[in-house]
PDB file of N, CA and C in Angstrom:
ATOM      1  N   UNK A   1      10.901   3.779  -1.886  1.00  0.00           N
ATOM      2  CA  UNK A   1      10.576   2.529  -1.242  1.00  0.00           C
ATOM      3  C   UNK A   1       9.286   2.020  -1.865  1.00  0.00           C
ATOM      4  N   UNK A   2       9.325   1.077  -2.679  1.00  0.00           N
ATOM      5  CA  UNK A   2       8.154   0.081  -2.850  1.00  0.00           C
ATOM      6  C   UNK A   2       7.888  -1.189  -2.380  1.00  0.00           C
ATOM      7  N   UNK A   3       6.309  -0.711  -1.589  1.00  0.00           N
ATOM      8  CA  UNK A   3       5.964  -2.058  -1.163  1.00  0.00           C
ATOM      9  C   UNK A   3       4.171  -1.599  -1.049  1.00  0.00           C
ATOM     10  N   UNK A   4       3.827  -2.758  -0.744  1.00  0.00           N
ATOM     11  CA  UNK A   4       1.945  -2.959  -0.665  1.00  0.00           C
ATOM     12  C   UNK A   4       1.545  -2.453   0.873  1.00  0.00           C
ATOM     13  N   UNK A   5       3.098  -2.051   1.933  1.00  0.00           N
ATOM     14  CA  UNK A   5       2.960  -1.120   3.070  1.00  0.00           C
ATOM     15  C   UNK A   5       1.305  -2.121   3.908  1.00  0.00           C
ATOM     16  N   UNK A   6       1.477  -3.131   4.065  1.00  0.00           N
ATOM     17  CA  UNK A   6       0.480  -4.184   4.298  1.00  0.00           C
ATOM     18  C   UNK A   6       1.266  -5.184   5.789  1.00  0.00           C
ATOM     19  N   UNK A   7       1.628  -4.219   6.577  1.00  0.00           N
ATOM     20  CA  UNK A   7       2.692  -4.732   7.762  1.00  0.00           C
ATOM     21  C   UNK A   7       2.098  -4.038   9.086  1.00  0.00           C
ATOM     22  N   UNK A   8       2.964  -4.126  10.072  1.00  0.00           N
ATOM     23  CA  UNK A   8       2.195  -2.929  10.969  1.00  0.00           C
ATOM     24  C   UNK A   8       3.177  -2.233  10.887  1.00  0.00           C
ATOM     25  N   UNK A   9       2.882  -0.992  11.486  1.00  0.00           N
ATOM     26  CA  UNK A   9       2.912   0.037  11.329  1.00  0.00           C
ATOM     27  C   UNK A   9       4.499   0.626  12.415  1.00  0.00           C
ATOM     28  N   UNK A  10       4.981   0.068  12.952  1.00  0.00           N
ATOM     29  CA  UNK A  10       5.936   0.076  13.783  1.00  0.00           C
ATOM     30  C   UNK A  10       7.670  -0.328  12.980  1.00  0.00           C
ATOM     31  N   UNK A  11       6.909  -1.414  12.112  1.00  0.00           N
ATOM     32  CA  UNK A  11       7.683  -1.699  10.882  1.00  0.00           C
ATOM     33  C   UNK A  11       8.102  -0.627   9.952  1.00  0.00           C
ATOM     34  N   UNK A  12       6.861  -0.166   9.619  1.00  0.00           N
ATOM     35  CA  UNK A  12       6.668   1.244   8.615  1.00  0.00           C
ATOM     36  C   UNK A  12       7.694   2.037   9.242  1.00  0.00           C
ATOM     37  N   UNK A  13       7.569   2.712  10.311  1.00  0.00           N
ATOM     38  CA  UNK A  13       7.724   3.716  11.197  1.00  0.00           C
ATOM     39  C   UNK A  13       8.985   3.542  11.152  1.00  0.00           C
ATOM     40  N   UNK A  14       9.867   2.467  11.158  1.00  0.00           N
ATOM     41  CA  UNK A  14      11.496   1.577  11.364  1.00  0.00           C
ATOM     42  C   UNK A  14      12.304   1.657  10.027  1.00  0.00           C
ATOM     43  N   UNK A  15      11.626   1.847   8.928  1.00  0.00           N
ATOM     44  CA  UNK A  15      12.137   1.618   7.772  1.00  0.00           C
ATOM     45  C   UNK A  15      12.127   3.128   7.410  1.00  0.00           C
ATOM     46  N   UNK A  16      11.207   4.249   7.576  1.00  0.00           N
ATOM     47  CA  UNK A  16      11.161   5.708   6.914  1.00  0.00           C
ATOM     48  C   UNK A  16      12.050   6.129   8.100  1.00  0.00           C
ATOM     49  N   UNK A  17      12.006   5.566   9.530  1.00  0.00           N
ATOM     50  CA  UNK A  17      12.990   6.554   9.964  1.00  0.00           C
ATOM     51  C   UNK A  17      14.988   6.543   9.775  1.00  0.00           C
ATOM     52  N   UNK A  18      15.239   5.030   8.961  1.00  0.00           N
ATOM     53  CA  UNK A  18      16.613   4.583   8.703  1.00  0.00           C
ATOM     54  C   UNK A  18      16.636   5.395   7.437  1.00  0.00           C
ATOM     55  N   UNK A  19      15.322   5.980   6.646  1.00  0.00           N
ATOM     56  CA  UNK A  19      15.627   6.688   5.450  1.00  0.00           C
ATOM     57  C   UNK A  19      15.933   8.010   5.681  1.00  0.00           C
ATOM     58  N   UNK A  20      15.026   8.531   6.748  1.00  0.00           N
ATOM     59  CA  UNK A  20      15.429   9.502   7.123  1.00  0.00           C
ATOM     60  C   UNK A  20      16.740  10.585   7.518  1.00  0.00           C
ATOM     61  N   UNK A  21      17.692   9.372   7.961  1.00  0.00           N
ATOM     62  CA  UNK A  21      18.547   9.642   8.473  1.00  0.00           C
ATOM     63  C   UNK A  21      19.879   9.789   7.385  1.00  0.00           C
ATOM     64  N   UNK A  22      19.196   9.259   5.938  1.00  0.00           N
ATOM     65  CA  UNK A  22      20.352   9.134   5.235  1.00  0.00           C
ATOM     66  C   UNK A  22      20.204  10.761   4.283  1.00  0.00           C
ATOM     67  N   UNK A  23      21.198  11.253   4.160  1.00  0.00           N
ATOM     68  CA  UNK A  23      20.958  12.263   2.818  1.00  0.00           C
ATOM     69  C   UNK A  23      20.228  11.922   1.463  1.00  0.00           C
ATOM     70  N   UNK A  24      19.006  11.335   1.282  1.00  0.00           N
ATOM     71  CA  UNK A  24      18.279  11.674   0.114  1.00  0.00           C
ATOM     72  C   UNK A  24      16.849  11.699   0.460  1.00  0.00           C
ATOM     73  N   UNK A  25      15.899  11.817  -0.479  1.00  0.00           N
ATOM     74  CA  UNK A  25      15.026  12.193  -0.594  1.00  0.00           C
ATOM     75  C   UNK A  25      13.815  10.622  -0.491  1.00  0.00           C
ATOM     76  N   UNK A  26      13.205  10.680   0.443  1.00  0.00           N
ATOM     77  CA  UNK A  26      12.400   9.760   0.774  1.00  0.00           C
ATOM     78  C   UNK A  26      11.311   9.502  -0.068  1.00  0.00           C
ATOM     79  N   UNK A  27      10.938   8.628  -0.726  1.00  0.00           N
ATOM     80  CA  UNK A  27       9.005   8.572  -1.755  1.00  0.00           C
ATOM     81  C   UNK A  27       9.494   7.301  -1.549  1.00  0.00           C
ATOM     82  N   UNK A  28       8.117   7.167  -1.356  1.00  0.00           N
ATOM     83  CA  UNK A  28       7.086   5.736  -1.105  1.00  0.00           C
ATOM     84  C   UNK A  28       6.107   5.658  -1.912  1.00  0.00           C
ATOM     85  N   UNK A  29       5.352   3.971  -2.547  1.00  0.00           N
ATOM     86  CA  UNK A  29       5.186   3.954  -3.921  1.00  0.00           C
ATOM     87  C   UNK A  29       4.216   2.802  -3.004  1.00  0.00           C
ATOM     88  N   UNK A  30       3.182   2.792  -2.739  1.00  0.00           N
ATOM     89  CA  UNK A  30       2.273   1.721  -2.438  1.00  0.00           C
ATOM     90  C   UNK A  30       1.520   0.837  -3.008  1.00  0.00           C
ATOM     91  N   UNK A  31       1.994  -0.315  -3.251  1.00  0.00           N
ATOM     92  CA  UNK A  31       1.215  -0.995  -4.893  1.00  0.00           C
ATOM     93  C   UNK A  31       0.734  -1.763  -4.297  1.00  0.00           C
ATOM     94  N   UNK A  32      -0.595  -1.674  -4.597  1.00  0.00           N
ATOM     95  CA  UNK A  32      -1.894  -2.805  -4.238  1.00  0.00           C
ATOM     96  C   UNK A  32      -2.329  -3.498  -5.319  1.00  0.00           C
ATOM     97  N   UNK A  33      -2.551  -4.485  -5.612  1.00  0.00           N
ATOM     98  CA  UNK A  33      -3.156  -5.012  -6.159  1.00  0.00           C
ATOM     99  C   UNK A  33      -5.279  -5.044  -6.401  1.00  0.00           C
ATOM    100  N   UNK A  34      -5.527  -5.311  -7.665  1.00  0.00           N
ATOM    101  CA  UNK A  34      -6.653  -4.840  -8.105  1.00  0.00           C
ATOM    102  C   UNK A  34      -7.653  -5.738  -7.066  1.00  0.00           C
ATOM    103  N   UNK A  35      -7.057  -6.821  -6.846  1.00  0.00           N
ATOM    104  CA  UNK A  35      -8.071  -7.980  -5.846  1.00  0.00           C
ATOM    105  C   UNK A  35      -7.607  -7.351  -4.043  1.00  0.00           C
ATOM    106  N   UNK A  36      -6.907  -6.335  -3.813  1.00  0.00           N
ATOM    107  CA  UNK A  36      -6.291  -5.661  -2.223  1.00  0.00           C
ATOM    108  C   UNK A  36      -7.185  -4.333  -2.398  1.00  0.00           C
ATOM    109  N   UNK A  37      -7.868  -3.552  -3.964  1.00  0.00           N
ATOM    110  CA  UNK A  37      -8.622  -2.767  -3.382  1.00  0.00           C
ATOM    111  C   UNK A  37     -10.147  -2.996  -3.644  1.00  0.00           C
ATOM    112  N   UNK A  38     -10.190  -4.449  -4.175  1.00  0.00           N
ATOM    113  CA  UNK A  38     -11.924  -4.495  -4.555  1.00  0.00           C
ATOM    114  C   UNK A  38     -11.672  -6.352  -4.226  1.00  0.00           C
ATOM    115  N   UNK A  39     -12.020  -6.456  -2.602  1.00  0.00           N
ATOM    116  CA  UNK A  39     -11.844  -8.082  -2.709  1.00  0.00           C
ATOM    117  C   UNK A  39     -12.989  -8.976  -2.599  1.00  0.00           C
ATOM    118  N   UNK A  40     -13.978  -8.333  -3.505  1.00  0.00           N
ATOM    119  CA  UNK A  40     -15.310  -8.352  -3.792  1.00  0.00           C
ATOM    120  C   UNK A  40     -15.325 -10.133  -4.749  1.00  0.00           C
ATOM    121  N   UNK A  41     -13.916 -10.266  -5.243  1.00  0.00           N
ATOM    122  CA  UNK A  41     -13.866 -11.840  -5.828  1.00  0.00           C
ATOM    123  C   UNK A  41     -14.034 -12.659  -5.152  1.00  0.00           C
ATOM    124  N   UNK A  42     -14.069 -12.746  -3.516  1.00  0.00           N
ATOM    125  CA  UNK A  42     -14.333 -13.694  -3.101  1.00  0.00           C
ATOM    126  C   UNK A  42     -15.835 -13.807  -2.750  1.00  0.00           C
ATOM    127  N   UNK A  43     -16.310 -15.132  -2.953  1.00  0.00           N
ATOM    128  CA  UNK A  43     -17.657 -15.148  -2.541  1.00  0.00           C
ATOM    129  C   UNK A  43     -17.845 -16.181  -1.432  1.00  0.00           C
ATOM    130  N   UNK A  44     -18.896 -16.744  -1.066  1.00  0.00           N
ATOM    131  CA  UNK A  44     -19.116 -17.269   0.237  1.00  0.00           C
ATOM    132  C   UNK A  44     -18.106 -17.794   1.290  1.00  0.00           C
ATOM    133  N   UNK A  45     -18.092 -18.787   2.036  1.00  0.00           N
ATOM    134  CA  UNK A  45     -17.315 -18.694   3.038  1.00  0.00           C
ATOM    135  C   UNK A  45     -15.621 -19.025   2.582  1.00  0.00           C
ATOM    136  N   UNK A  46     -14.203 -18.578   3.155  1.00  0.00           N
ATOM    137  CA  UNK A  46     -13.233 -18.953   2.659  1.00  0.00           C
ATOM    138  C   UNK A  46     -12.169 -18.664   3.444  1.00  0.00           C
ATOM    139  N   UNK A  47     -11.235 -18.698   3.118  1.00  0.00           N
ATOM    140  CA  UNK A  47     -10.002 -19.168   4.076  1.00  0.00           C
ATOM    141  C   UNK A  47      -8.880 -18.616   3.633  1.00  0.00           C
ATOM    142  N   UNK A  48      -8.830 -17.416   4.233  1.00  0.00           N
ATOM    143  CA  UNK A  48      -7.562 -16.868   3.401  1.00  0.00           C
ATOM    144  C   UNK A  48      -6.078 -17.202   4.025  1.00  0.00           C
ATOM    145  N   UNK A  49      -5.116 -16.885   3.456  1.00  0.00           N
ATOM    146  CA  UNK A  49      -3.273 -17.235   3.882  1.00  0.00           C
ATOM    147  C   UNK A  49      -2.623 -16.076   3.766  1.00  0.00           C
ATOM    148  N   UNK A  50      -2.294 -15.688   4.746  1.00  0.00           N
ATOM    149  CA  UNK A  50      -1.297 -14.583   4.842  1.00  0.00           C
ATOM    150  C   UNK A  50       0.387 -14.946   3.709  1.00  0.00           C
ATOM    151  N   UNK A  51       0.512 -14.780   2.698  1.00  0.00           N
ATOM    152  CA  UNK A  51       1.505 -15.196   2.120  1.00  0.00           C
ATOM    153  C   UNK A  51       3.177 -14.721   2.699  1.00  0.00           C
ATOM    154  N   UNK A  52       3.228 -13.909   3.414  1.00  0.00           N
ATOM    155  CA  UNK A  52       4.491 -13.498   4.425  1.00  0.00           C
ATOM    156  C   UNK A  52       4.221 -14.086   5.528  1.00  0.00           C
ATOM    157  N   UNK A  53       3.157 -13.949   6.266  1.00  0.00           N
ATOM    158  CA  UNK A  53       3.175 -14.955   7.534  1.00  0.00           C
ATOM    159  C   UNK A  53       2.718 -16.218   8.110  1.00  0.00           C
ATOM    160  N   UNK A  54       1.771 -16.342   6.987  1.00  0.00           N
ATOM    161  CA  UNK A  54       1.584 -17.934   7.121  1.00  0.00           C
ATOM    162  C   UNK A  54      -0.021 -18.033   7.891  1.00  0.00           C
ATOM    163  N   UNK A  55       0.069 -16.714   8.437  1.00  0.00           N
ATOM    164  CA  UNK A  55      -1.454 -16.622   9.241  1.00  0.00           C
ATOM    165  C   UNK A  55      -2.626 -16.576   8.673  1.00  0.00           C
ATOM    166  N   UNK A  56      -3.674 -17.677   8.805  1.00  0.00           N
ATOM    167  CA  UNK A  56      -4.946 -17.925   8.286  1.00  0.00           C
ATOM    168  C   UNK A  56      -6.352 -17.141   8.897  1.00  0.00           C
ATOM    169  N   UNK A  57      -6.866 -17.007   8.200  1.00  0.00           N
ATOM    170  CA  UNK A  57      -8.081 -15.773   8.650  1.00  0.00           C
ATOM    171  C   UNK A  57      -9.327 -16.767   7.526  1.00  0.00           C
ATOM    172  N   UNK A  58     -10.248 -17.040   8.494  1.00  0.00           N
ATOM    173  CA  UNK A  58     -11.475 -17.458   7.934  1.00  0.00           C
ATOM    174  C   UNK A  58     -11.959 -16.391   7.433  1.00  0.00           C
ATOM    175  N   UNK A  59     -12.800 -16.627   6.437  1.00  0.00           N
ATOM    176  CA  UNK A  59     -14.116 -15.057   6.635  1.00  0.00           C
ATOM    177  C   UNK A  59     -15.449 -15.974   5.350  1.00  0.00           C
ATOM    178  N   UNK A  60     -16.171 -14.545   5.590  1.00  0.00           N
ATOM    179  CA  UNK A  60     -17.540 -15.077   4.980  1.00  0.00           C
ATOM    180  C   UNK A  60     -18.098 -13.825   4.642  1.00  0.00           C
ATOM    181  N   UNK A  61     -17.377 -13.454   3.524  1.00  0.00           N
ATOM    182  CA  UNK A  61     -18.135 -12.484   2.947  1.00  0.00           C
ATOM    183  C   UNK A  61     -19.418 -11.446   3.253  1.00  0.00           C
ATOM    184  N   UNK A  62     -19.594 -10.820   3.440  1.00  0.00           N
ATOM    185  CA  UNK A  62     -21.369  -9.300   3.824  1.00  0.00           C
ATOM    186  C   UNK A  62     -20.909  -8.022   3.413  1.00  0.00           C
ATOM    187  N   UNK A  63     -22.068  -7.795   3.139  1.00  0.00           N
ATOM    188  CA  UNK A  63     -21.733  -6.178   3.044  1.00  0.00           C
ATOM    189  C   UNK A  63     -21.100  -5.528   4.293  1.00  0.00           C
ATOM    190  N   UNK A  64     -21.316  -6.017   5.488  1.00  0.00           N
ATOM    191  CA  UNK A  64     -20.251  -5.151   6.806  1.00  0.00           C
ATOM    192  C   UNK A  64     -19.260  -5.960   6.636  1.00  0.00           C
ATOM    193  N   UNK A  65     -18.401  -6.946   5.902  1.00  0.00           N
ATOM    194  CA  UNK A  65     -17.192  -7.027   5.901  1.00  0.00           C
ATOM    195  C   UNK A  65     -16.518  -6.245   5.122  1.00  0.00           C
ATOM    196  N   UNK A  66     -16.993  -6.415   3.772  1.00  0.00           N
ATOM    197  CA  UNK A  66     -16.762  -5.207   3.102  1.00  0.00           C
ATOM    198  C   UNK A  66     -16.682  -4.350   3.419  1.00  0.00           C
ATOM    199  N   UNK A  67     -17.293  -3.189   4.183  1.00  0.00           N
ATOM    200  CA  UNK A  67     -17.088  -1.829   4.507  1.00  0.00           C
ATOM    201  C   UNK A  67     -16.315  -1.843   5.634  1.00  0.00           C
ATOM    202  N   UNK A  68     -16.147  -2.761   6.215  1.00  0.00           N
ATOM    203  CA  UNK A  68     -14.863  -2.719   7.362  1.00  0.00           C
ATOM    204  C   UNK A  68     -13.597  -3.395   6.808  1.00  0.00           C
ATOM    205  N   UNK A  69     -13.832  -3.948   5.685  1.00  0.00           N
ATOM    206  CA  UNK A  69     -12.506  -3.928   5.135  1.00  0.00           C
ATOM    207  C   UNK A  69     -12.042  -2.681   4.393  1.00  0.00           C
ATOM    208  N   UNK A  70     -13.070  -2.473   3.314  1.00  0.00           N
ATOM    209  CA  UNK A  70     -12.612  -0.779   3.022  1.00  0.00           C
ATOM    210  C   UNK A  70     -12.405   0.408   3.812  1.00  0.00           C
ATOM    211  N   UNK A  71     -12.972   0.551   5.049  1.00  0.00           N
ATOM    212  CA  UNK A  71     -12.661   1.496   5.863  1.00  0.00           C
ATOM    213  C   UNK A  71     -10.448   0.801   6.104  1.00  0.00           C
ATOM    214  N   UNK A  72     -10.651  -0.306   6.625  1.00  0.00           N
ATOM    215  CA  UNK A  72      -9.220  -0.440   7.267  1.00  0.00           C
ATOM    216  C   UNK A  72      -8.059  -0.132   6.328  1.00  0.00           C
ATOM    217  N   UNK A  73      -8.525  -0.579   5.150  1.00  0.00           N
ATOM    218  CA  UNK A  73      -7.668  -0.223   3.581  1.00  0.00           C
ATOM    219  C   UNK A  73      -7.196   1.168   3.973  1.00  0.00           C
ATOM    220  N   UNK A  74      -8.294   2.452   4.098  1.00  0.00           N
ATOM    221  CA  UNK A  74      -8.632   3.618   4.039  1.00  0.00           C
ATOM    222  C   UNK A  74      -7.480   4.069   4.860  1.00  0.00           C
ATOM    223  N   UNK A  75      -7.638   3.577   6.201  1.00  0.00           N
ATOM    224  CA  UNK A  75      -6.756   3.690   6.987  1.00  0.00           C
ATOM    225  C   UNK A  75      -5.474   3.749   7.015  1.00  0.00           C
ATOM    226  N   UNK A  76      -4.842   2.161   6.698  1.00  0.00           N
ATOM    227  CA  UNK A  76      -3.516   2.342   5.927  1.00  0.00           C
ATOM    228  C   UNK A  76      -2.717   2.961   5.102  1.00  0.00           C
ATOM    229  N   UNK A  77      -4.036   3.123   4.642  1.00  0.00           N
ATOM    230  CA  UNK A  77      -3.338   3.901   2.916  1.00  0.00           C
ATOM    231  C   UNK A  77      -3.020   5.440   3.685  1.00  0.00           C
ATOM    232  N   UNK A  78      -3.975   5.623   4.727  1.00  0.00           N
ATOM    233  CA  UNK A  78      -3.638   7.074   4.781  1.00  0.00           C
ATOM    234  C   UNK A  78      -2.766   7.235   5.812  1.00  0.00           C
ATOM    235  N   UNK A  79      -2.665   6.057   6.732  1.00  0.00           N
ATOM    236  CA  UNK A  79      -1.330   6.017   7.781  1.00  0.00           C
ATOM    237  C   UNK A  79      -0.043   6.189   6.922  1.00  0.00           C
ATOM    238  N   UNK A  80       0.096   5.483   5.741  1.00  0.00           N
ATOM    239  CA  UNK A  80       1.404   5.443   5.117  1.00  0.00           C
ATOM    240  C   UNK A  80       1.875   6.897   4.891  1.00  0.00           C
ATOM    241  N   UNK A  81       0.723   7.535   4.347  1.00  0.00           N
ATOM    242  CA  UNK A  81       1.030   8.730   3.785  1.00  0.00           C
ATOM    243  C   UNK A  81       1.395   9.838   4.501  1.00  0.00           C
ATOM    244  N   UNK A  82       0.868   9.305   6.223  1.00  0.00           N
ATOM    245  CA  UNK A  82       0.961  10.516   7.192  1.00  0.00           C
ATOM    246  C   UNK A  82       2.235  10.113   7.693  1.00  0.00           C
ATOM    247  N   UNK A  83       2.560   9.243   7.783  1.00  0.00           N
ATOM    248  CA  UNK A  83       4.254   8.656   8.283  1.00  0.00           C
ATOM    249  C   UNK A  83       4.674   9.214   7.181  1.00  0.00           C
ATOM    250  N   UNK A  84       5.015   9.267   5.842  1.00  0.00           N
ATOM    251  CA  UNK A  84       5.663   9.782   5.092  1.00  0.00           C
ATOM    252  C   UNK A  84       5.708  11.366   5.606  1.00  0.00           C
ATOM    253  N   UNK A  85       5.042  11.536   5.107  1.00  0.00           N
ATOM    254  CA  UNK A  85       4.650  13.363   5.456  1.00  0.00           C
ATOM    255  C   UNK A  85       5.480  14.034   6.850  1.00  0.00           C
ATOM    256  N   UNK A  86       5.290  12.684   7.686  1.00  0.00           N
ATOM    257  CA  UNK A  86       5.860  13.495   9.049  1.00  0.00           C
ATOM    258  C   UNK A  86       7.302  13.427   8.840  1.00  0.00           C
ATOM    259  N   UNK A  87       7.499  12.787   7.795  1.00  0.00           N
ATOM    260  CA  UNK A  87       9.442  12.924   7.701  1.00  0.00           C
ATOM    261  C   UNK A  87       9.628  13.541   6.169  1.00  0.00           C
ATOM    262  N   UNK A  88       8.676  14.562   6.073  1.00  0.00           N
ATOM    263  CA  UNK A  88       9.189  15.189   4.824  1.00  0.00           C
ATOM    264  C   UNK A  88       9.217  14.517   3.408  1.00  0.00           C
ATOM    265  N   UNK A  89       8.694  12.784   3.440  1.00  0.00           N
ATOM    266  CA  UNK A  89       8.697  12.404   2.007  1.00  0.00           C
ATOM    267  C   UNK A  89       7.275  12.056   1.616  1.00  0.00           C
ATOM    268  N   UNK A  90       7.566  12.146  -0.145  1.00  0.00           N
ATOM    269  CA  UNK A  90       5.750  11.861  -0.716  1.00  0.00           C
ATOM    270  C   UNK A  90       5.735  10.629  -0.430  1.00  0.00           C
ATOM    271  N   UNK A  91       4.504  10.076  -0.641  1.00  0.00           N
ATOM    272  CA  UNK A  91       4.016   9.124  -1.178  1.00  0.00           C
ATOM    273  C   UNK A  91       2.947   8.982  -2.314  1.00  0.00           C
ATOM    274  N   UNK A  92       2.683   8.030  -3.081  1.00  0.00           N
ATOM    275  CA  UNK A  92       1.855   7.870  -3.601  1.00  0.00           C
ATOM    276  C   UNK A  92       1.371   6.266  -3.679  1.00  0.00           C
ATOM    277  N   UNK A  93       0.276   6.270  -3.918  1.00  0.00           N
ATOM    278  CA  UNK A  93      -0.351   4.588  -4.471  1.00  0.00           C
ATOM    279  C   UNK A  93      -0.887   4.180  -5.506  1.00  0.00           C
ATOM    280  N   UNK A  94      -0.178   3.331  -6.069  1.00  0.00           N
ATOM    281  CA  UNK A  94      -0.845   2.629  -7.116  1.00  0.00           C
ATOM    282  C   UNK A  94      -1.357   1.473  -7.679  1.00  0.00           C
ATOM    283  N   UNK A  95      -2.099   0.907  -8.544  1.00  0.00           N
ATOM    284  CA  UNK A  95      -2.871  -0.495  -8.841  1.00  0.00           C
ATOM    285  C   UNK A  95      -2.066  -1.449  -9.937  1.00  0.00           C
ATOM    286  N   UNK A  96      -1.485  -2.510  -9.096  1.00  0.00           N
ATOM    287  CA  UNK A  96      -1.283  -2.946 -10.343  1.00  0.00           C
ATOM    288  C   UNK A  96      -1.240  -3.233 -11.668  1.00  0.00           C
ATOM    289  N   UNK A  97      -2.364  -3.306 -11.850  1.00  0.00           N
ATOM    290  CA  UNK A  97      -3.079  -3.752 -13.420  1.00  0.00           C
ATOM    291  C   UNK A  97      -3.148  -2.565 -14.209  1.00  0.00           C
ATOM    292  N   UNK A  98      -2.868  -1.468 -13.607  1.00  0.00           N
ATOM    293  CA  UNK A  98      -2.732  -0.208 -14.330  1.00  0.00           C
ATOM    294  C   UNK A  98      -1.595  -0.145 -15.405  1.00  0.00           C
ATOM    295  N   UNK A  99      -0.693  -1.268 -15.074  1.00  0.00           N
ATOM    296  CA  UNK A  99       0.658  -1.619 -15.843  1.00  0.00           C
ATOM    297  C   UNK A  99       1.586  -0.063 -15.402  1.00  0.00           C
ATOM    298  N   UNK A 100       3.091  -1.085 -16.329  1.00  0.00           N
ATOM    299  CA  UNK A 100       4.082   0.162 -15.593  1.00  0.00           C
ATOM    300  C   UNK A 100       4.246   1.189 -16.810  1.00  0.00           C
ATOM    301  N   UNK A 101       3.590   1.456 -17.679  1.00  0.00           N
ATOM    302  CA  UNK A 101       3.493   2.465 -18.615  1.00  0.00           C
ATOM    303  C   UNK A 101       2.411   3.548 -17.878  1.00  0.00           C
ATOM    304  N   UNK A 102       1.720   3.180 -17.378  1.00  0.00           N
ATOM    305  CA  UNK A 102       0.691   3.949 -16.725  1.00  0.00           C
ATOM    306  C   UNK A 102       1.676   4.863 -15.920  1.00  0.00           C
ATOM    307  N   UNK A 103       2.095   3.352 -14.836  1.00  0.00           N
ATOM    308  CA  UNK A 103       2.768   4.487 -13.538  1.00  0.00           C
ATOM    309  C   UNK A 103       3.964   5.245 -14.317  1.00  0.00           C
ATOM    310  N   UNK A 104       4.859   4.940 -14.681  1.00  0.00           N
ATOM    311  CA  UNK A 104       5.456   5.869 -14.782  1.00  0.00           C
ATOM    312  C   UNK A 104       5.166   7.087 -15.313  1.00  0.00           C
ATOM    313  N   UNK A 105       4.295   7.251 -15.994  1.00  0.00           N
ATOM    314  CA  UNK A 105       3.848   8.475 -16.594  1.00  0.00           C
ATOM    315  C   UNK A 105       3.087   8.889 -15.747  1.00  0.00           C
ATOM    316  N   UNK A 106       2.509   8.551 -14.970  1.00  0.00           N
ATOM    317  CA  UNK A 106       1.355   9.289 -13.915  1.00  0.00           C
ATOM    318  C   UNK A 106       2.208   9.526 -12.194  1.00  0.00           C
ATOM    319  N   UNK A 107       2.421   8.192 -11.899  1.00  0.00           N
ATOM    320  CA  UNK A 107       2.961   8.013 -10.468  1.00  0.00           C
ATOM    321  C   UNK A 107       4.143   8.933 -10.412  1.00  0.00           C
ATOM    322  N   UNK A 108       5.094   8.132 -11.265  1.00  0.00           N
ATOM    323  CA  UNK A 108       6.480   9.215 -10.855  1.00  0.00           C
ATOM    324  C   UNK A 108       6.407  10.117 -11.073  1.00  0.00           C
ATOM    325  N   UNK A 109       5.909  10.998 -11.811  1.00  0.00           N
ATOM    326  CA  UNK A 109       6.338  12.946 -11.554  1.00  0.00           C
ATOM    327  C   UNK A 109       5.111  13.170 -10.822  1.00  0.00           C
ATOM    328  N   UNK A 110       4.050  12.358 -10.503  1.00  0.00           N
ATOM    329  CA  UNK A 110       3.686  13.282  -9.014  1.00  0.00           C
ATOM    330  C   UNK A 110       4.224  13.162  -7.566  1.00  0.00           C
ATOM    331  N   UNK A 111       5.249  11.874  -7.796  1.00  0.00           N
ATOM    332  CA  UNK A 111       6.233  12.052  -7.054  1.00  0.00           C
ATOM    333  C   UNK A 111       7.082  12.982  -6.996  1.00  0.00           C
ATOM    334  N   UNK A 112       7.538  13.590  -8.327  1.00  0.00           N
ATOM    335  CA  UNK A 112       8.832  14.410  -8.461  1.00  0.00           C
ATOM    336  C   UNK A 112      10.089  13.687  -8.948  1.00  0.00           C
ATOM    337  N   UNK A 113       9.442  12.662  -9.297  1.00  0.00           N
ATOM    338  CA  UNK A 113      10.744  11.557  -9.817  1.00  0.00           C
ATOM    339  C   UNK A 113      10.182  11.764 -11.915  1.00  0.00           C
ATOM    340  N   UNK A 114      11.559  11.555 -12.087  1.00  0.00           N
ATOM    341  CA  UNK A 114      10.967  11.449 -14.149  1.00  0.00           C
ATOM    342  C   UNK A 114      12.150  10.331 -14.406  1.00  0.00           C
ATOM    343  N   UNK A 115      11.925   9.858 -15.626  1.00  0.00           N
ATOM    344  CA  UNK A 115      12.865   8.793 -16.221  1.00  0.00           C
ATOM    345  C   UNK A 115      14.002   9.712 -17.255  1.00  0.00           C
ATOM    346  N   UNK A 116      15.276   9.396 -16.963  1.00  0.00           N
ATOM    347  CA  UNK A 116      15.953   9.272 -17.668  1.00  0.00           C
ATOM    348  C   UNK A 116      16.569   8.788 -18.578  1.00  0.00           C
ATOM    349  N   UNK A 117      16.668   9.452 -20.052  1.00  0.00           N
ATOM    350  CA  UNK A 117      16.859   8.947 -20.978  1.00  0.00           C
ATOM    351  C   UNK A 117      18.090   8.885 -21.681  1.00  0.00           C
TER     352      UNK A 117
END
């Protein structure tokens, strides 16, 4: 399953447990983008858009937004991984801009996944 896992968590919880139930092997692949783990590009006050929901969130940049945005990141990232875990599948996360020569050589076999040739 790939996605940026950027939903709540009830969602999450709805989708690993329909995997669960099927005979294969569950991994989850969390791709964030380079501006989702350093959103340090934005500078003074601004107006962000939820691009799936349409929901607008003012903000204004500080160092305590920042660290309460990186803490909540922190969070997710590690909720995903503990929902995985509790049903027996990996996960891993990765950065876009890393390109897909990267991941596949890095991401998938620490998944346990390899390419076939």
């Amino acid at each position: 399953l790939l996605s940026d896992f950027l939903f709540e968590r009830d969602a999450l919880d709805r989708a690993l447990d329909a995997i669960a139930t099927r005979p294969c092997e569950g991994k989850l692949v969390q791709v964030l983008s380079r501006e989702d783990r350093d959103p340090s590009w934005l500078h003074g006050r601004d107006t962000l858009i939820d691009r799936e929901t349409g929901a607008v969130l003012h903000i204004e940049p500080s160092h305590d937004t920042w660290q309460r945005y990186d803490s909540a990141l922190a969070r997710q990232i590690a909720a995903v991984g503990e929902a995985a875990s509790r049903r027996a599948m990996t996960s891993a996360t990765t950065i876009t801009d890393e390109g897909l020569q990267a991941f596949l050589r890095t991401e998938l076999p620490r998944l346990g996944l390899s390419l076939v040739r």
